[in-house]
PDB file of N, CA and C in Angstrom:
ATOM      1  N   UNK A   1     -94.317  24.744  -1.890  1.00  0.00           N
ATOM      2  CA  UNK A   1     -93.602  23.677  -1.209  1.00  0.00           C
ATOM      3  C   UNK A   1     -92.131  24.028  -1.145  1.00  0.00           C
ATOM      4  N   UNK A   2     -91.495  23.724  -0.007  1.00  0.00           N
ATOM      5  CA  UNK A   2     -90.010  23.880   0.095  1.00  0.00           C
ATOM      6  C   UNK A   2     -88.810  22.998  -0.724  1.00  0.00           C
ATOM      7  N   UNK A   3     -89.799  21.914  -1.028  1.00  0.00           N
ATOM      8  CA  UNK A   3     -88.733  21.105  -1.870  1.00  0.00           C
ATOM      9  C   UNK A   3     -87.472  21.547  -2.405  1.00  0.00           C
ATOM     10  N   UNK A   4     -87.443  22.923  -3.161  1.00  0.00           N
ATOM     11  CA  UNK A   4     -87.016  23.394  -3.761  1.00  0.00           C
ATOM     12  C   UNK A   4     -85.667  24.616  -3.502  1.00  0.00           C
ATOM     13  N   UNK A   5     -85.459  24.525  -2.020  1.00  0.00           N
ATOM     14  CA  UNK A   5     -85.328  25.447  -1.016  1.00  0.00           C
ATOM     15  C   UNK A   5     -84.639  24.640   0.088  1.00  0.00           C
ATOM     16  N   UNK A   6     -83.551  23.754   0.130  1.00  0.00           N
ATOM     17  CA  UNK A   6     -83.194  22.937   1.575  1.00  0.00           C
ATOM     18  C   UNK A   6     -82.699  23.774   2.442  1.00  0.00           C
ATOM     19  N   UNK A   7     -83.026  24.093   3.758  1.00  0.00           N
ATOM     20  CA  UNK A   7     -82.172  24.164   4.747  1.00  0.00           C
ATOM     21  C   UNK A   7     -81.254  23.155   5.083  1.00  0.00           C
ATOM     22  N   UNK A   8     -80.017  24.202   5.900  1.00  0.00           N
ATOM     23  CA  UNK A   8     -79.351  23.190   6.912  1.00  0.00           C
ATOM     24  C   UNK A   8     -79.364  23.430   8.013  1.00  0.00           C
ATOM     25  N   UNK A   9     -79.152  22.067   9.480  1.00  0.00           N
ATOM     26  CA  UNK A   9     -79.426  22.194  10.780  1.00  0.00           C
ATOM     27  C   UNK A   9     -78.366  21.662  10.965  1.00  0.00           C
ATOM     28  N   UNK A  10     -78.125  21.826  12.288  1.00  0.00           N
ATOM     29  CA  UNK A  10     -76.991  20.843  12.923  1.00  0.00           C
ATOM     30  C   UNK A  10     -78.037  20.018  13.951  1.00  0.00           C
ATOM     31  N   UNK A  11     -77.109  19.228  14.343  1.00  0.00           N
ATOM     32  CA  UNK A  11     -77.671  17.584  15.293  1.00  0.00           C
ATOM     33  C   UNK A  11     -76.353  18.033  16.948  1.00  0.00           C
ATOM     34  N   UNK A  12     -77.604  18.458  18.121  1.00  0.00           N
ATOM     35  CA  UNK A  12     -76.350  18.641  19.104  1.00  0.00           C
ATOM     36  C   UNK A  12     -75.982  17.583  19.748  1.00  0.00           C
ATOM     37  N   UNK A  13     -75.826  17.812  20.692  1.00  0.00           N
ATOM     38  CA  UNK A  13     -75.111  16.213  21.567  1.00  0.00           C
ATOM     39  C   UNK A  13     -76.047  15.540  22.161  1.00  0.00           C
ATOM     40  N   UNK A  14     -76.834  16.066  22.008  1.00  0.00           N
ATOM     41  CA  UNK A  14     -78.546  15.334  22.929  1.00  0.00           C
ATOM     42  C   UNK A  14     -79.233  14.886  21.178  1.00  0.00           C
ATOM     43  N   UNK A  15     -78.942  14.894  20.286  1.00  0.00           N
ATOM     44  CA  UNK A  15     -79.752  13.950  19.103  1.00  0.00           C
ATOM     45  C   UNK A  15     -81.045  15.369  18.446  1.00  0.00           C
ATOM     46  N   UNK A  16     -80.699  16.209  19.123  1.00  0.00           N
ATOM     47  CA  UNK A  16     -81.597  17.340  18.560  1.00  0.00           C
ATOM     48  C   UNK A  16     -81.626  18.301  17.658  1.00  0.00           C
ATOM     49  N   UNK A  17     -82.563  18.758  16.700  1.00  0.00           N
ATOM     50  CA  UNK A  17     -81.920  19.539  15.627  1.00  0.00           C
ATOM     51  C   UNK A  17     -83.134  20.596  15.660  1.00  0.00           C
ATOM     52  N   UNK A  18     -82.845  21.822  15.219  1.00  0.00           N
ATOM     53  CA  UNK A  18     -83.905  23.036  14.834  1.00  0.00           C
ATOM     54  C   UNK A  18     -84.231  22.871  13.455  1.00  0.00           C
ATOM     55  N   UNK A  19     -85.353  22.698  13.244  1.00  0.00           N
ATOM     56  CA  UNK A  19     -86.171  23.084  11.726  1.00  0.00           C
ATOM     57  C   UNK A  19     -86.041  24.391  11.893  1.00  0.00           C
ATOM     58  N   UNK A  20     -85.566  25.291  10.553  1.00  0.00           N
ATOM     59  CA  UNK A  20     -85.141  26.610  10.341  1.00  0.00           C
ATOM     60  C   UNK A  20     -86.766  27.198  10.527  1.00  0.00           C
ATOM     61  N   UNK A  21     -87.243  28.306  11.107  1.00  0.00           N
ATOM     62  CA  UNK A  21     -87.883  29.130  11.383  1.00  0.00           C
ATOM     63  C   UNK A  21     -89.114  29.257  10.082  1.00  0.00           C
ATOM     64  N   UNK A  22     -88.538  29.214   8.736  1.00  0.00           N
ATOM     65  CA  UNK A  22     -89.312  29.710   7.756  1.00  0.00           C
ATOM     66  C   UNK A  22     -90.117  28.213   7.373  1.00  0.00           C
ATOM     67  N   UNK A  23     -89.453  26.592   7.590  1.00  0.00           N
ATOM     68  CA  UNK A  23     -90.271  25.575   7.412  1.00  0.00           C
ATOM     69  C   UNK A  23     -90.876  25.174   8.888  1.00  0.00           C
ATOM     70  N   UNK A  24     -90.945  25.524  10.093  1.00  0.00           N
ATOM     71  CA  UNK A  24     -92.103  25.972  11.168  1.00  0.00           C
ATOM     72  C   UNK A  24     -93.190  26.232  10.465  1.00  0.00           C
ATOM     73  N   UNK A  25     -93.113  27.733  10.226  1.00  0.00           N
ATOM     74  CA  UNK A  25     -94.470  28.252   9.928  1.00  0.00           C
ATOM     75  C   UNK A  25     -94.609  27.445   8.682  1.00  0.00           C
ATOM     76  N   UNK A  26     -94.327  27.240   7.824  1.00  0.00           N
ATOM     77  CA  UNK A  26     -94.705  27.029   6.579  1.00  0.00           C
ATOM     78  C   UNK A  26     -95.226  25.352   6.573  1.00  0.00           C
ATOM     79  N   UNK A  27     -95.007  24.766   7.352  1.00  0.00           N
ATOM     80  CA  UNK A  27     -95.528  23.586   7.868  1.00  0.00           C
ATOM     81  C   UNK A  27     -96.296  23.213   9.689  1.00  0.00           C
ATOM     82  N   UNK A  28     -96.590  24.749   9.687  1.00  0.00           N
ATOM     83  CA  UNK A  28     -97.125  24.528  11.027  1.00  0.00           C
ATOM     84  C   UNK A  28     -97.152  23.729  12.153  1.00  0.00           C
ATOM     85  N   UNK A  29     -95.572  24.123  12.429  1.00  0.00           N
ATOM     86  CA  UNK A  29     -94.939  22.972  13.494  1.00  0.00           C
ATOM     87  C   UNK A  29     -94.968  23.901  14.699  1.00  0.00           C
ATOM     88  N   UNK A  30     -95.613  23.969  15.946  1.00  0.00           N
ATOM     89  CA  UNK A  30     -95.355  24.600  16.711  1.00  0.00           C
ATOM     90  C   UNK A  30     -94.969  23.764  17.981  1.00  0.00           C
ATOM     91  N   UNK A  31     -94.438  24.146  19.214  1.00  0.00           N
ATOM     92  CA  UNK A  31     -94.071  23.975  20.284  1.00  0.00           C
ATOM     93  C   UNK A  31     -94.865  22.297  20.824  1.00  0.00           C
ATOM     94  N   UNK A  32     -94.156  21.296  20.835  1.00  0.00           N
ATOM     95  CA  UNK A  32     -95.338  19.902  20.839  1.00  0.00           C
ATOM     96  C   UNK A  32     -95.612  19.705  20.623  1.00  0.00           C
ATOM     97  N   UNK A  33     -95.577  19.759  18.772  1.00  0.00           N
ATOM     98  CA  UNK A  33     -95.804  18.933  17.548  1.00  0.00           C
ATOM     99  C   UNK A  33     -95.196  18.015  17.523  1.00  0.00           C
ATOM    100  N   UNK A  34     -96.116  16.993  17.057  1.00  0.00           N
ATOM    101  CA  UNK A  34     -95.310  15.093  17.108  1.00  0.00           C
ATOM    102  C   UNK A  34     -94.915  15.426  15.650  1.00  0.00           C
ATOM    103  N   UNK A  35     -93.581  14.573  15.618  1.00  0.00           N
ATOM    104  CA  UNK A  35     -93.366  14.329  14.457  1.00  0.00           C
ATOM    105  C   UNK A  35     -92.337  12.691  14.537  1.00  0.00           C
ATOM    106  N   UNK A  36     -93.037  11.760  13.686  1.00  0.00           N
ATOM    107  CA  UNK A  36     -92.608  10.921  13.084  1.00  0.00           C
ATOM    108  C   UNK A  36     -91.015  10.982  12.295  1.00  0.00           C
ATOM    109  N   UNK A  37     -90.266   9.803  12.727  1.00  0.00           N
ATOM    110  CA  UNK A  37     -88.953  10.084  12.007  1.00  0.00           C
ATOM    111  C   UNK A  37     -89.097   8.786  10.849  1.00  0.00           C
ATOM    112  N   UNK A  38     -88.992   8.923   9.920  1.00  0.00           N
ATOM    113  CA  UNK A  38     -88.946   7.664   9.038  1.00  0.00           C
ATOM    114  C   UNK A  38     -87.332   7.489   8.371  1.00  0.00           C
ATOM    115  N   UNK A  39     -87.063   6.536   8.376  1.00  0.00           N
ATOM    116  CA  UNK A  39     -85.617   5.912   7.886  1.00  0.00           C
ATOM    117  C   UNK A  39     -86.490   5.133   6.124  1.00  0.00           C
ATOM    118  N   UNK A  40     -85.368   6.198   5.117  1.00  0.00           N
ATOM    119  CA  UNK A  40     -85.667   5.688   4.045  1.00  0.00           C
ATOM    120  C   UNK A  40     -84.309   5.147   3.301  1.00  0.00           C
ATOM    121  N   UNK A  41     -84.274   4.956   2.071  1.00  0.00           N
ATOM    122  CA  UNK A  41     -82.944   4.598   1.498  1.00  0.00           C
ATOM    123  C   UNK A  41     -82.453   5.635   0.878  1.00  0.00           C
ATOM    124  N   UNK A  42     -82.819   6.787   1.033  1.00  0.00           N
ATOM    125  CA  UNK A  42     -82.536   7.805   0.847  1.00  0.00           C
ATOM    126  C   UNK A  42     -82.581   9.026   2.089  1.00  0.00           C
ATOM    127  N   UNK A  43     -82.379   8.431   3.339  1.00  0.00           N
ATOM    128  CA  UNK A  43     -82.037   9.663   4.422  1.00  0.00           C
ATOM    129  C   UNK A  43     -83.486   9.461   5.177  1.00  0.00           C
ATOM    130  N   UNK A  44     -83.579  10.169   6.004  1.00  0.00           N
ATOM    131  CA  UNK A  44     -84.592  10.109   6.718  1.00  0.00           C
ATOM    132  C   UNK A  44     -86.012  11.218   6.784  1.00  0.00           C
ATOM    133  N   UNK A  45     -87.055  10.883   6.882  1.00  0.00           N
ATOM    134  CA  UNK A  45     -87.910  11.839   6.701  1.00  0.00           C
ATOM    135  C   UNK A  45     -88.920  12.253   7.619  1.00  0.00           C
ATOM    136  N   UNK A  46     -88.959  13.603   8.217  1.00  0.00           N
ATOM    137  CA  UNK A  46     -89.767  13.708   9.195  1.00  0.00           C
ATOM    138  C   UNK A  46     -91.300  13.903   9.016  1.00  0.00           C
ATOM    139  N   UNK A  47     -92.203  13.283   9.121  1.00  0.00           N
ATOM    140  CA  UNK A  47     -93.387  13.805   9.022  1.00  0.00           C
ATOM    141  C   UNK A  47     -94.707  14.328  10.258  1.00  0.00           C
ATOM    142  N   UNK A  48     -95.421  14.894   9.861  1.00  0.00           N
ATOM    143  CA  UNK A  48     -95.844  15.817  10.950  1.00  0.00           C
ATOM    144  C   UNK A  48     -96.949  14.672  11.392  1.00  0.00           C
ATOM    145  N   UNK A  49     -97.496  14.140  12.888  1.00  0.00           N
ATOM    146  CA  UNK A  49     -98.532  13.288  12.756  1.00  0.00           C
ATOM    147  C   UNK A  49     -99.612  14.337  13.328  1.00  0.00           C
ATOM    148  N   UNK A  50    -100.849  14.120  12.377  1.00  0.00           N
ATOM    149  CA  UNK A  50    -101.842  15.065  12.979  1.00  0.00           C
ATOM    150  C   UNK A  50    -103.032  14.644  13.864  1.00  0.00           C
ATOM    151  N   UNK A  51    -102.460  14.260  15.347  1.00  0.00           N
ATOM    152  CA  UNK A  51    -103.675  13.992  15.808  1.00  0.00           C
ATOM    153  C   UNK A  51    -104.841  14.301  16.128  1.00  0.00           C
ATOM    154  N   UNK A  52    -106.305  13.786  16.591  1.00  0.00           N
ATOM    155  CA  UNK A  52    -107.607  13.915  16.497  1.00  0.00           C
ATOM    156  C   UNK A  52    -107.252  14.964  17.644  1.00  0.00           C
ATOM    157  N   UNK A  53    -108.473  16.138  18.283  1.00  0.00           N
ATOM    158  CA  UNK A  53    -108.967  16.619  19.146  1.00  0.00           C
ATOM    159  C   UNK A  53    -109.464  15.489  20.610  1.00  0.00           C
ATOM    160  N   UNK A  54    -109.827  15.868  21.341  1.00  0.00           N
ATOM    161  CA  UNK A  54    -110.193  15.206  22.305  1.00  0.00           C
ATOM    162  C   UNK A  54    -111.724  15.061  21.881  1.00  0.00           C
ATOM    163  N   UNK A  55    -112.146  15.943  21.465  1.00  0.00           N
ATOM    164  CA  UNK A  55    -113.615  15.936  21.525  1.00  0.00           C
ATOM    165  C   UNK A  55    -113.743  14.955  20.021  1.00  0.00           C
ATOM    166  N   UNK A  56    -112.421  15.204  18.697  1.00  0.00           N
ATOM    167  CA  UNK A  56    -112.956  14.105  18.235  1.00  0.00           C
ATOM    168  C   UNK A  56    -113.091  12.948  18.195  1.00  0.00           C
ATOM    169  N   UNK A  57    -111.562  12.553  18.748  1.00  0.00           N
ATOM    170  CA  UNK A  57    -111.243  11.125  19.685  1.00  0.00           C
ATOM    171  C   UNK A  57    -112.797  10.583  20.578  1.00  0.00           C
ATOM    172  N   UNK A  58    -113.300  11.327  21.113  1.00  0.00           N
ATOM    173  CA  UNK A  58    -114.549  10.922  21.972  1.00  0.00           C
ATOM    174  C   UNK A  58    -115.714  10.709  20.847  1.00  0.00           C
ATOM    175  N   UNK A  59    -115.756  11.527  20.083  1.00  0.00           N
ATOM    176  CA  UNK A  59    -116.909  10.705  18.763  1.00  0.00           C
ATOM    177  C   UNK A  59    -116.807   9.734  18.201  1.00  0.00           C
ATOM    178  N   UNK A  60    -115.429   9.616  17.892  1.00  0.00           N
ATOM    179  CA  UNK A  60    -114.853   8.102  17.448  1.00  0.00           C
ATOM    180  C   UNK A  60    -115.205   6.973  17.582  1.00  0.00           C
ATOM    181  N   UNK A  61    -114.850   7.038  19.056  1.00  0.00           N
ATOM    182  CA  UNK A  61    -115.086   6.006  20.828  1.00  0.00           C
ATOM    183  C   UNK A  61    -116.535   5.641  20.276  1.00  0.00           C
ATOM    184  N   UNK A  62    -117.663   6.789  20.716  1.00  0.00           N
ATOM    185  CA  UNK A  62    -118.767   6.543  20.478  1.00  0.00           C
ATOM    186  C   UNK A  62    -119.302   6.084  19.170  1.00  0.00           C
ATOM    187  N   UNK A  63    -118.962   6.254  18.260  1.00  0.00           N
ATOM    188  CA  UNK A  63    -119.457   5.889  17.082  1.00  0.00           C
ATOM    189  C   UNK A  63    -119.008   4.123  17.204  1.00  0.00           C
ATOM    190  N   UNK A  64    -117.975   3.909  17.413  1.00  0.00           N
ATOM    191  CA  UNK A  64    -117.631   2.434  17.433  1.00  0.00           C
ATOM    192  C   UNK A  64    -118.247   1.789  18.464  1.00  0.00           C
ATOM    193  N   UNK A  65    -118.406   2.097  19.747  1.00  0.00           N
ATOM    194  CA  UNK A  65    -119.245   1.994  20.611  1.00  0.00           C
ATOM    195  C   UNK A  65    -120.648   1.533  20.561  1.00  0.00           C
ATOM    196  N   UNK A  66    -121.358   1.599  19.016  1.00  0.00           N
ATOM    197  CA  UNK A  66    -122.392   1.307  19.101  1.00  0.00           C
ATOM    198  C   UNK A  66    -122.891   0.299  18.139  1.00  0.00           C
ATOM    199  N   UNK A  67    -120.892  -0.511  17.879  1.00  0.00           N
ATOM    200  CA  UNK A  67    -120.905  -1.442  16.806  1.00  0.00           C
ATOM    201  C   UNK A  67    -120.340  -2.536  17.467  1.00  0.00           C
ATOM    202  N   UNK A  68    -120.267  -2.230  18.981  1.00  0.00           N
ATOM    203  CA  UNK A  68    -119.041  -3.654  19.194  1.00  0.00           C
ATOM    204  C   UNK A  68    -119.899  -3.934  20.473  1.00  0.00           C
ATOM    205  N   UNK A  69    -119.675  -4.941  21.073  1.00  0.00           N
ATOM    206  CA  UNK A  69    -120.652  -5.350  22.162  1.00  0.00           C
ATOM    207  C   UNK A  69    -119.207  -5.690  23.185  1.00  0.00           C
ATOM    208  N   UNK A  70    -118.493  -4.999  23.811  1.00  0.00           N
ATOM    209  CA  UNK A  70    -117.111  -5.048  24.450  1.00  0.00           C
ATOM    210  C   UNK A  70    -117.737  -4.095  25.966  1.00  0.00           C
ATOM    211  N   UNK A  71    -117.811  -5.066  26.716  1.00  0.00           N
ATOM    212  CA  UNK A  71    -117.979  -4.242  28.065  1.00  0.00           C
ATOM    213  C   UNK A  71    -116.786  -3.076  28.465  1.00  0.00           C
ATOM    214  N   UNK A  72    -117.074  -1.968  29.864  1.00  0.00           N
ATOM    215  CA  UNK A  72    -115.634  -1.482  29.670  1.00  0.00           C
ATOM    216  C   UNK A  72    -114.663  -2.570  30.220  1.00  0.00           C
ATOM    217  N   UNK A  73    -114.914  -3.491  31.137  1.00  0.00           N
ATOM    218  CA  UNK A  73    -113.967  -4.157  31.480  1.00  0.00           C
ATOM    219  C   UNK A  73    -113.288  -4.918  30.544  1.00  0.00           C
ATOM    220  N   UNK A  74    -113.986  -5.321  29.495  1.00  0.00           N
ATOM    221  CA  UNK A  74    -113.117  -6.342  28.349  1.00  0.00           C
ATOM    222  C   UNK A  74    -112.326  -5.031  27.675  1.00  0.00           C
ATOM    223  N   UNK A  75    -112.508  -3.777  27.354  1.00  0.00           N
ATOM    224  CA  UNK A  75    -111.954  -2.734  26.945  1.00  0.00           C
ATOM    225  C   UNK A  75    -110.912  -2.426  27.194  1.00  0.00           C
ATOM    226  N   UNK A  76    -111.249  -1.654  28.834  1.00  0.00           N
ATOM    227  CA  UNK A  76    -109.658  -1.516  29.429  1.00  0.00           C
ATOM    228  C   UNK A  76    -108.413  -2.578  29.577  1.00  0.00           C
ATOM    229  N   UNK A  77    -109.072  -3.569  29.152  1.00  0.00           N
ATOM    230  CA  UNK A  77    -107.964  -5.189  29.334  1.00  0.00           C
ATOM    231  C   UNK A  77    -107.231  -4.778  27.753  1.00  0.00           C
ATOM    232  N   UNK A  78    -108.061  -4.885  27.021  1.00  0.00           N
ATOM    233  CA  UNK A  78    -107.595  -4.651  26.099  1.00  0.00           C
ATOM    234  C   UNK A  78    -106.547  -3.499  25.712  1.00  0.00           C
ATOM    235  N   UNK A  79    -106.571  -2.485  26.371  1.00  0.00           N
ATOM    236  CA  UNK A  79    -105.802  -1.420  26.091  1.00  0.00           C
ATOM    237  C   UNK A  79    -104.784  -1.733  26.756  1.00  0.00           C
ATOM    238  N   UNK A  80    -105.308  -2.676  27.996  1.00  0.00           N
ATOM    239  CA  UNK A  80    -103.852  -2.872  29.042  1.00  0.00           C
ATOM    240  C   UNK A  80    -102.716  -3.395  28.524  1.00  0.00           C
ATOM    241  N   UNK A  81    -103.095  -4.935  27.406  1.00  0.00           N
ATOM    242  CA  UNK A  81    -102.547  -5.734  26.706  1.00  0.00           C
ATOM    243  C   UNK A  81    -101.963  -5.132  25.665  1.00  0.00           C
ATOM    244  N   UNK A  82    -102.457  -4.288  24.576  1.00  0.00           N
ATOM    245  CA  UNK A  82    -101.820  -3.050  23.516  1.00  0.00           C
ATOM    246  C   UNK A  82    -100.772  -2.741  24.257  1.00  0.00           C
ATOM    247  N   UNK A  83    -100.649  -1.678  25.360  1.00  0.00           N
ATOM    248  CA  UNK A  83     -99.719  -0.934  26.366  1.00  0.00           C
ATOM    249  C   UNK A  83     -98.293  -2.006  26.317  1.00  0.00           C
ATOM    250  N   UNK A  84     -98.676  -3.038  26.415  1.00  0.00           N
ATOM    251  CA  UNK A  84     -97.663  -3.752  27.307  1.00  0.00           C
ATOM    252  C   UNK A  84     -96.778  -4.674  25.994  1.00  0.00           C
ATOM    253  N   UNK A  85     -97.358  -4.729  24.752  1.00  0.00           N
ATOM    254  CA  UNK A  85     -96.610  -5.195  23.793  1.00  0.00           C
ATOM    255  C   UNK A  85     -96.059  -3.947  22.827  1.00  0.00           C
ATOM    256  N   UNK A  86     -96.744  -2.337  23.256  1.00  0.00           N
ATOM    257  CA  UNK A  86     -95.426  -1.719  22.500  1.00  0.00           C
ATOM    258  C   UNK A  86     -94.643  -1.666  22.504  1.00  0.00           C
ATOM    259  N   UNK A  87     -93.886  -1.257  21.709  1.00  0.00           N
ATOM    260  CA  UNK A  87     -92.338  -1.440  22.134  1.00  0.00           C
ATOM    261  C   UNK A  87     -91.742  -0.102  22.638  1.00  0.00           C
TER     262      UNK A  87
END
């Protein structure tokens, strides 16, 4: 673990900063990796979010799919309504 090891970055005029090269690989951040910013009382912390595959996202679907009795039309309403209260 790097804990032990801080880099420093700079922040440019667009709010952007480089993770040094050696915590990339070492946390397998590549090119369009999401990462989460968390505000703590101690500074802020980035964490990596690891999302599902498509194909597992679609097992998911189906597995719940065969617990809920939600037509697609009551579905897609539903997602419409999610959409529209994120922030």
């Amino acid at each position: 673990m790097s804990a032990d090891k801080p880099e420093v970055t700079t922040v440019t005029s667009k709010g952007q900063v480089t993770i040094p090269s050696r915590l990339r690989e070492e946390f397998g951040l590549e090119q369009g990796t999401k990462l989460m910013v968390v505000p703590t009382d101690y500074g802020l912390v980035l964490k990596k979010i690891e999302l599902p595959s498509v194909e597992e996202f679609q097992d998911r679907v189906a597995e719940r799919a065969e617990d809920t009795d939600l037509s697609p039309d009551e579905l897609n309403q539903l997602v419409h309504e999610a959409r529209a209260t994120d922030p």
